[in-house]
C-alpha atoms as a PDB file:
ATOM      1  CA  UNK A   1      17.227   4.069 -26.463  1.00  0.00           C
ATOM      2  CA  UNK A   2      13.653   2.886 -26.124  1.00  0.00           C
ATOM      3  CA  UNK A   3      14.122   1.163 -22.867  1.00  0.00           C
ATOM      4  CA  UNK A   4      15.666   4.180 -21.335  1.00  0.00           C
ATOM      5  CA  UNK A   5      12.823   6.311 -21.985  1.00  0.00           C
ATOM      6  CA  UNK A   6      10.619   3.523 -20.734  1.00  0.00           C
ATOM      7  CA  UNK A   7      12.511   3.103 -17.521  1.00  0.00           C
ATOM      8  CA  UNK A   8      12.797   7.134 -16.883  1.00  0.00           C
ATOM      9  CA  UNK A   9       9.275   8.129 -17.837  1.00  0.00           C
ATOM     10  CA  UNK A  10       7.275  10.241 -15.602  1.00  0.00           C
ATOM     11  CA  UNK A  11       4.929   7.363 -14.512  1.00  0.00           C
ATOM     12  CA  UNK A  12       8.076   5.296 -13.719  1.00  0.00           C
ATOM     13  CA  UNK A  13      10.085   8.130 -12.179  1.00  0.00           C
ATOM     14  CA  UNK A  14       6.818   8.553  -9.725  1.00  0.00           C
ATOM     15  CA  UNK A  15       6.988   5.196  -8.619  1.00  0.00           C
ATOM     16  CA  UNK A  16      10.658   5.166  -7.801  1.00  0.00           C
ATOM     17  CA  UNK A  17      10.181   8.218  -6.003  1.00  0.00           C
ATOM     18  CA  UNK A  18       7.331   6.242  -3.742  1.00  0.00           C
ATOM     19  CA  UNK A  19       9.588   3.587  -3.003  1.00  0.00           C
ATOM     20  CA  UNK A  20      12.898   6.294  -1.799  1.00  0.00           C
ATOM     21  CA  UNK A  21       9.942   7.952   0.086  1.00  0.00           C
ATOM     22  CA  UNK A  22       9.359   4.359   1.690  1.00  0.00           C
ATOM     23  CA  UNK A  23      12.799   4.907   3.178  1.00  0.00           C
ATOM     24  CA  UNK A  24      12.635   8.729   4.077  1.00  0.00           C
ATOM     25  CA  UNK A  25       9.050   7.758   5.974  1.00  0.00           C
ATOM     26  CA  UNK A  26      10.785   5.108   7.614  1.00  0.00           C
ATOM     27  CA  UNK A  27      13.503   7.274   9.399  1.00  0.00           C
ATOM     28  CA  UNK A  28      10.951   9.882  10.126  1.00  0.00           C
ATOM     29  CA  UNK A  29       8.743   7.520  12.027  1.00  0.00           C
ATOM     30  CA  UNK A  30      11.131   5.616  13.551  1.00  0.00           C
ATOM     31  CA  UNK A  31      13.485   8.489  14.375  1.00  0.00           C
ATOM     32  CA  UNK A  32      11.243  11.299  14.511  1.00  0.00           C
ATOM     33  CA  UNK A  33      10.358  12.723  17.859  1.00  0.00           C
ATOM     34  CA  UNK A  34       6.982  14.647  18.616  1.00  0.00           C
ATOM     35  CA  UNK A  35       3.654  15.995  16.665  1.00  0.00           C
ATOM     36  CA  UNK A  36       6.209  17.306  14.248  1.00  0.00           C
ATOM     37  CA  UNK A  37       7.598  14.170  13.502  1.00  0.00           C
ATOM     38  CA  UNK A  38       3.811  12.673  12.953  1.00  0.00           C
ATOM     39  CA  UNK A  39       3.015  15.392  10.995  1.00  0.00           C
ATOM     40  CA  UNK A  40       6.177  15.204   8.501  1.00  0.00           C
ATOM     41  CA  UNK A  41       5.607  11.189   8.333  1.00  0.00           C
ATOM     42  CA  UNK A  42       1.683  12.525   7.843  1.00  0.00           C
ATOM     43  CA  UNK A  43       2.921  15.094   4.503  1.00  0.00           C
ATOM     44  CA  UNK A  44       5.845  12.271   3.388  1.00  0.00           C
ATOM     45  CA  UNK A  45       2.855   9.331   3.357  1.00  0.00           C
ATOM     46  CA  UNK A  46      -0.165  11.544   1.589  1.00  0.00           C
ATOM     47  CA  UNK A  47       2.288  12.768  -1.443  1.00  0.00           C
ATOM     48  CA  UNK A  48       3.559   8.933  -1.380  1.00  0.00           C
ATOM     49  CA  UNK A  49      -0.465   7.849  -1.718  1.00  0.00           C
ATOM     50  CA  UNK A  50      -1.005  10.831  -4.172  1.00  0.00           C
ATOM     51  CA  UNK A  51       2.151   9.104  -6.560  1.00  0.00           C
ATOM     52  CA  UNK A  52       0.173   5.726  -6.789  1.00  0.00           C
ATOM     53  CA  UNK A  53      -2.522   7.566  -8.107  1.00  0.00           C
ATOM     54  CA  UNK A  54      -0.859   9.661 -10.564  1.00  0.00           C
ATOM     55  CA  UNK A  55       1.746   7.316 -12.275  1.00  0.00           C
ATOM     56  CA  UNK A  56      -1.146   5.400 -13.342  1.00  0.00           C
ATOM     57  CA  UNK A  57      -2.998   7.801 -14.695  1.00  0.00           C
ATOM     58  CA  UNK A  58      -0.509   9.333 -16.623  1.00  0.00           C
ATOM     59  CA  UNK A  59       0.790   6.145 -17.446  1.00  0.00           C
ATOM     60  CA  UNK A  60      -2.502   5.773 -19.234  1.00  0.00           C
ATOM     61  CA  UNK A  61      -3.211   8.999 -20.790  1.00  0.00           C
ATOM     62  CA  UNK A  62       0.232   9.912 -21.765  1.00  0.00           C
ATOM     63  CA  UNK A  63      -0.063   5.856 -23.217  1.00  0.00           C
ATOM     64  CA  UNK A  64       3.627   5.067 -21.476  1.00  0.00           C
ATOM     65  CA  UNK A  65       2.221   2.048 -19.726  1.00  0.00           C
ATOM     66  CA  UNK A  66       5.159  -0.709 -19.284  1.00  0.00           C
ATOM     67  CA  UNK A  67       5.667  -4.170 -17.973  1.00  0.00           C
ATOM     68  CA  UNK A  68       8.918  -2.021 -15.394  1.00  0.00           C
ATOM     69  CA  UNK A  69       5.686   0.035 -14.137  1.00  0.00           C
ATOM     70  CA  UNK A  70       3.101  -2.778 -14.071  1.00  0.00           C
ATOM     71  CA  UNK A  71       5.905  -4.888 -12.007  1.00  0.00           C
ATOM     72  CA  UNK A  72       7.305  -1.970  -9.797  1.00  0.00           C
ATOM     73  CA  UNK A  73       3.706  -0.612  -8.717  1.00  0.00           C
ATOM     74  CA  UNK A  74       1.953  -3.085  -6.840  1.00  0.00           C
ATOM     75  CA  UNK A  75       5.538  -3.349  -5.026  1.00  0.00           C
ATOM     76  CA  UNK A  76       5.850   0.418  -4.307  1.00  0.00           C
ATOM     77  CA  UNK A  77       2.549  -0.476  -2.643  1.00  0.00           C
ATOM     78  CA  UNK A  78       3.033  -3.008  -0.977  1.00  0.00           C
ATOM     79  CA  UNK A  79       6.381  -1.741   0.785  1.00  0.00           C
ATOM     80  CA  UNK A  80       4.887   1.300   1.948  1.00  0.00           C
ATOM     81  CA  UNK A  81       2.220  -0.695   3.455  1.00  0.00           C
ATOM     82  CA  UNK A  82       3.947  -3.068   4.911  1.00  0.00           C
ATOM     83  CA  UNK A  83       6.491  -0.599   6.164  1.00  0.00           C
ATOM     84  CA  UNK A  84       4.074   1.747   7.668  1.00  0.00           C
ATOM     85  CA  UNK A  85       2.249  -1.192   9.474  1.00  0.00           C
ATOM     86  CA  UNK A  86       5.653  -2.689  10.945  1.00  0.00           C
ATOM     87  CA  UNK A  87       6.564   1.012  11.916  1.00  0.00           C
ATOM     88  CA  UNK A  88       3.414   2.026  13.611  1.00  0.00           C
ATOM     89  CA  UNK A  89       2.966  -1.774  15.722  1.00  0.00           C
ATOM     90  CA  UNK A  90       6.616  -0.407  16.382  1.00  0.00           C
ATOM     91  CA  UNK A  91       5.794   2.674  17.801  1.00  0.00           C
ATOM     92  CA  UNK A  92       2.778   1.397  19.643  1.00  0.00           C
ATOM     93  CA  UNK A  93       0.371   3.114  17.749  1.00  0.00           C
ATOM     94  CA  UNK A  94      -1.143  -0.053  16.175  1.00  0.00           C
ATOM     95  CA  UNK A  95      -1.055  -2.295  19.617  1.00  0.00           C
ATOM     96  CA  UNK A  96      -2.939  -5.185  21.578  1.00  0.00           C
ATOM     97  CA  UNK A  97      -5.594  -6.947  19.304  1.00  0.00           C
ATOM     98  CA  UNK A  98      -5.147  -4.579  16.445  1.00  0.00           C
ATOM     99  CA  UNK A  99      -2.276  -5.867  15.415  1.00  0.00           C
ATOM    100  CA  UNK A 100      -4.289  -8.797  14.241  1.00  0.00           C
ATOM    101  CA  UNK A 101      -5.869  -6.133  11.217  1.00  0.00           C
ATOM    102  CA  UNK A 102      -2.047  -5.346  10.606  1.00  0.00           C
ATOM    103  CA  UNK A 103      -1.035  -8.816  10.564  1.00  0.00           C
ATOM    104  CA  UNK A 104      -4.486  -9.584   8.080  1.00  0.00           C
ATOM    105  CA  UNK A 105      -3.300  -7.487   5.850  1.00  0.00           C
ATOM    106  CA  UNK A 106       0.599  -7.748   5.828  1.00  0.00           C
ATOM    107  CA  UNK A 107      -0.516 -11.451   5.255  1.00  0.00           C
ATOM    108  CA  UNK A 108      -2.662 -10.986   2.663  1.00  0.00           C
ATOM    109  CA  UNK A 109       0.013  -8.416   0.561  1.00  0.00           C
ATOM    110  CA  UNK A 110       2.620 -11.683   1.007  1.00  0.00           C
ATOM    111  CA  UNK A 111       0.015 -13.922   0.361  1.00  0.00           C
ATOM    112  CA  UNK A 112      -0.891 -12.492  -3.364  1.00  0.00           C
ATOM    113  CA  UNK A 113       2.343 -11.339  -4.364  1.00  0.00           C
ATOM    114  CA  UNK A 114       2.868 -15.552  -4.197  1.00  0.00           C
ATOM    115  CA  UNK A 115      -0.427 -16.198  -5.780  1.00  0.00           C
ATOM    116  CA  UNK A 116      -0.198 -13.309  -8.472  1.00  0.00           C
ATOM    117  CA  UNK A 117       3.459 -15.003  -9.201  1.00  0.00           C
ATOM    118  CA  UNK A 118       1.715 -18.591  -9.714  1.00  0.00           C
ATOM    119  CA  UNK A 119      -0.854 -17.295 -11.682  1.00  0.00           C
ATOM    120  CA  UNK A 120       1.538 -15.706 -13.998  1.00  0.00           C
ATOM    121  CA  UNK A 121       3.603 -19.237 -14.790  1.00  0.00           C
ATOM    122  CA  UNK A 122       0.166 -20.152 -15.886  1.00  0.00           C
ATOM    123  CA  UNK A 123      -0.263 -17.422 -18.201  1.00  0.00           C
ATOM    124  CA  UNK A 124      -3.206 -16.000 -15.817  1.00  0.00           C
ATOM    125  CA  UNK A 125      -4.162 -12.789 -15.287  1.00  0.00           C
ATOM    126  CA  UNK A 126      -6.395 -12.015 -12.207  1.00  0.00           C
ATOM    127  CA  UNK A 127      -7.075  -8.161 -12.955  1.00  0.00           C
ATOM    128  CA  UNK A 128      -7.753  -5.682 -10.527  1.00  0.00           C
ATOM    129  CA  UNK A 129     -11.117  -5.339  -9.186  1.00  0.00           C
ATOM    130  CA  UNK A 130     -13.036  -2.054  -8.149  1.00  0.00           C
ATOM    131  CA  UNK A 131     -13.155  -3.709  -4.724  1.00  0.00           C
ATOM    132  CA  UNK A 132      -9.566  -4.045  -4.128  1.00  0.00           C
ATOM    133  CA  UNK A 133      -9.209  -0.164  -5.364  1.00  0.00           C
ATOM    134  CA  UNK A 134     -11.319   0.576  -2.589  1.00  0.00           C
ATOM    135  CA  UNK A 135      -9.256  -1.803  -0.497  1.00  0.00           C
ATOM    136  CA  UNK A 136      -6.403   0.392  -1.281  1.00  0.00           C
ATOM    137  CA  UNK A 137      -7.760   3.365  -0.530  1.00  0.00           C
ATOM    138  CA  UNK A 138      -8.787   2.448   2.564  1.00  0.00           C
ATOM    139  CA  UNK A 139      -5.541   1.525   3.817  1.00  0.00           C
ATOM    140  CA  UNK A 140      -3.988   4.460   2.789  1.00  0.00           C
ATOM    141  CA  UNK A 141      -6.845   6.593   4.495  1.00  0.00           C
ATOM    142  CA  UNK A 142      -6.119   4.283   7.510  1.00  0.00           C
ATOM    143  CA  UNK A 143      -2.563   4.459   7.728  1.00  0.00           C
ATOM    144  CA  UNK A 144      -2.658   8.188   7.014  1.00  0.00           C
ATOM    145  CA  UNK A 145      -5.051   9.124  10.196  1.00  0.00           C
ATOM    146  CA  UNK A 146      -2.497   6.288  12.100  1.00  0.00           C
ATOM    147  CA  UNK A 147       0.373   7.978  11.385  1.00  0.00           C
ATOM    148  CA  UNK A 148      -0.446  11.518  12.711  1.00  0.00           C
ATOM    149  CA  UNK A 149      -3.046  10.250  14.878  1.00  0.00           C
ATOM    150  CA  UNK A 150      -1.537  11.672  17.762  1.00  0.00           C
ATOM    151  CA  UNK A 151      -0.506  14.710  16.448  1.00  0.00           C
ATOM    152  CA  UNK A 152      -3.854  15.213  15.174  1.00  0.00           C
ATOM    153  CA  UNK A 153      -6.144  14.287  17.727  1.00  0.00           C
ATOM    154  CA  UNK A 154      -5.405  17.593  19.607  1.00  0.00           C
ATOM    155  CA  UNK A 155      -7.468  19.321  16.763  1.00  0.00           C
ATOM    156  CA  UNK A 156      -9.463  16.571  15.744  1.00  0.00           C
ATOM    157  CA  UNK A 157     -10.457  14.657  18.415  1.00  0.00           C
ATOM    158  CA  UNK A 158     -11.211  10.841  17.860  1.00  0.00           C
ATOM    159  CA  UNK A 159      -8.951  10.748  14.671  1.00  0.00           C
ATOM    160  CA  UNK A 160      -6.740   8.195  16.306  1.00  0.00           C
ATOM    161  CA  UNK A 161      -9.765   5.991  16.572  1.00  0.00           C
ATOM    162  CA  UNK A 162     -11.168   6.784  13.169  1.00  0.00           C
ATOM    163  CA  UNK A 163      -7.674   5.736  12.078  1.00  0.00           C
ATOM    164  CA  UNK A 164      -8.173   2.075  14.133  1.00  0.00           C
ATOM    165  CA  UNK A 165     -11.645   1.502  13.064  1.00  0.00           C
ATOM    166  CA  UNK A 166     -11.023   1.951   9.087  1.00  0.00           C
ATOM    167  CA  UNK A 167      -8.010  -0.546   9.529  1.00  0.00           C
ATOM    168  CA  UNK A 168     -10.409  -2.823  11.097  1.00  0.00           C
ATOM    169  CA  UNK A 169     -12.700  -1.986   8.033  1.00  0.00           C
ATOM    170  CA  UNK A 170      -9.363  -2.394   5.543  1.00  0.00           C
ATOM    171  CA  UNK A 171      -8.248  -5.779   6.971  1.00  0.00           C
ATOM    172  CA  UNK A 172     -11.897  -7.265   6.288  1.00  0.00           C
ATOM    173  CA  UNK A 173     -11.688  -6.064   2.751  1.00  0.00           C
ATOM    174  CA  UNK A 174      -8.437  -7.267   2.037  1.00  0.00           C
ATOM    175  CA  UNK A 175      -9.627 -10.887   3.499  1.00  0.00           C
ATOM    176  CA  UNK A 176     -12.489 -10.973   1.016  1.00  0.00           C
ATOM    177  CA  UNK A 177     -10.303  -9.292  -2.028  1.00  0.00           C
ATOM    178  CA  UNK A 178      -7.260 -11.751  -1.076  1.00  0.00           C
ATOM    179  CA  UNK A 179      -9.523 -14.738  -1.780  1.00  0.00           C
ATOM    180  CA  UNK A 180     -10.350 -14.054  -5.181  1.00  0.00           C
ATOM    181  CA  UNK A 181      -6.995 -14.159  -5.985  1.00  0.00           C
ATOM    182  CA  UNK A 182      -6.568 -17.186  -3.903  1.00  0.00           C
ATOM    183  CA  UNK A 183      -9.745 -19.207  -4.903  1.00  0.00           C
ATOM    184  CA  UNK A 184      -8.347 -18.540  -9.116  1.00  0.00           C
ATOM    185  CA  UNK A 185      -5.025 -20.170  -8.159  1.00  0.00           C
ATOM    186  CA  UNK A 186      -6.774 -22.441  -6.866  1.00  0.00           C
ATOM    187  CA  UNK A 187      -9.042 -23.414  -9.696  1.00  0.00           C
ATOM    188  CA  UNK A 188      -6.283 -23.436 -11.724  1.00  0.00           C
ATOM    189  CA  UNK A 189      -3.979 -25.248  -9.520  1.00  0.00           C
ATOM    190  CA  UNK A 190      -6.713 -28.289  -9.774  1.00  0.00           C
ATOM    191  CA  UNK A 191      -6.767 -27.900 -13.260  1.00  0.00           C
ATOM    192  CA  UNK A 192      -3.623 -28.450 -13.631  1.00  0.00           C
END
């Protein structure tokens, strides 16, 4: 009985519901025709940013914090990144040398997921810095302007390229966040 309520918390139930919206936002974008395409994939993305938020938060206040939501979180993340990025290089709004940030950073998300799985066989735990929160954020803020760029830049001009420059800005964050996690499995690789 106790894993059940674990596994269908509120916290937990919030980051399933990020990973089906993975899929939904996925059909939009690559379906989708038109501003109101961009601006359902826009609405679909924010409440999927808003749920990474939340379900930790509550997962903290309401104390239902669990090893299914510490594993399942930094996935949810990482395949609505990655999805989003691989969507919008797709649809030619991330194109010519910008697809370098998008490549920086899908590499980087690959990149720890590998080092964060080494580090774990070691009994290591390479927490979360403030930095990489604001790495996060970024990205979504990034992707979020990307994704209705178009739509958007009739009322806001320049929002496209507000979207392209704080990718730019994302990519060199995740760089330097990516090698702290790289430069501890390191240190303990030589250790060992």
């Amino acid at each position: 009985m106790a894993r059940r309520s674990i596994s269908t918390n509120l916290p937990n139930i919030l980051t399933y519901g990020r990973i089906v919206a993975v899929f939904i936002l996925a059909a939009v974008l690559f379906f989708g025709v038109g501003d109101a395409a961009r601006w359902m994939a826009f609405a679909i993305f924010v409440v999927a940013c808003i749920t990474d938020w939340l379900d930790g938060y509550l997962a903290r206040i309401w104390q239902q914090q669990s090893n299914l939501g510490r594993m399942l979180d930094p996935i949810a993340d990482k395949l609505l990144v990655g999805a989003t990025l691989l969507l919008l290089v797709y649809a030619g709004t991330i194109a010519g040398w910008s697809i370098w940030a998008a490549l920086i950073i899908l590499s980087r998300e690959i990149l720890v997921s590998g080092l964060r799985e080494f580090l774990a066989e070691l009994n290591v735990k390479v927490h979360v810095t403030q930095l990489a929160k604001w790495k996060t954020a970024l990205q979504f803020i990034a992707l979020a302007l990307l994704i209705v760029g178009p739509a958007a830049d009739r009322f806001i001009p320049g929002a496209s390229e507000l979207g392209m420059v704080m990718l730019w800005l994302a990519a060199l964050l995740t760089l330097v966040t990516g090698y702290d996690y790289l430069k501890a499995a390191i240190h303990h690789a030589i250790e060992e």
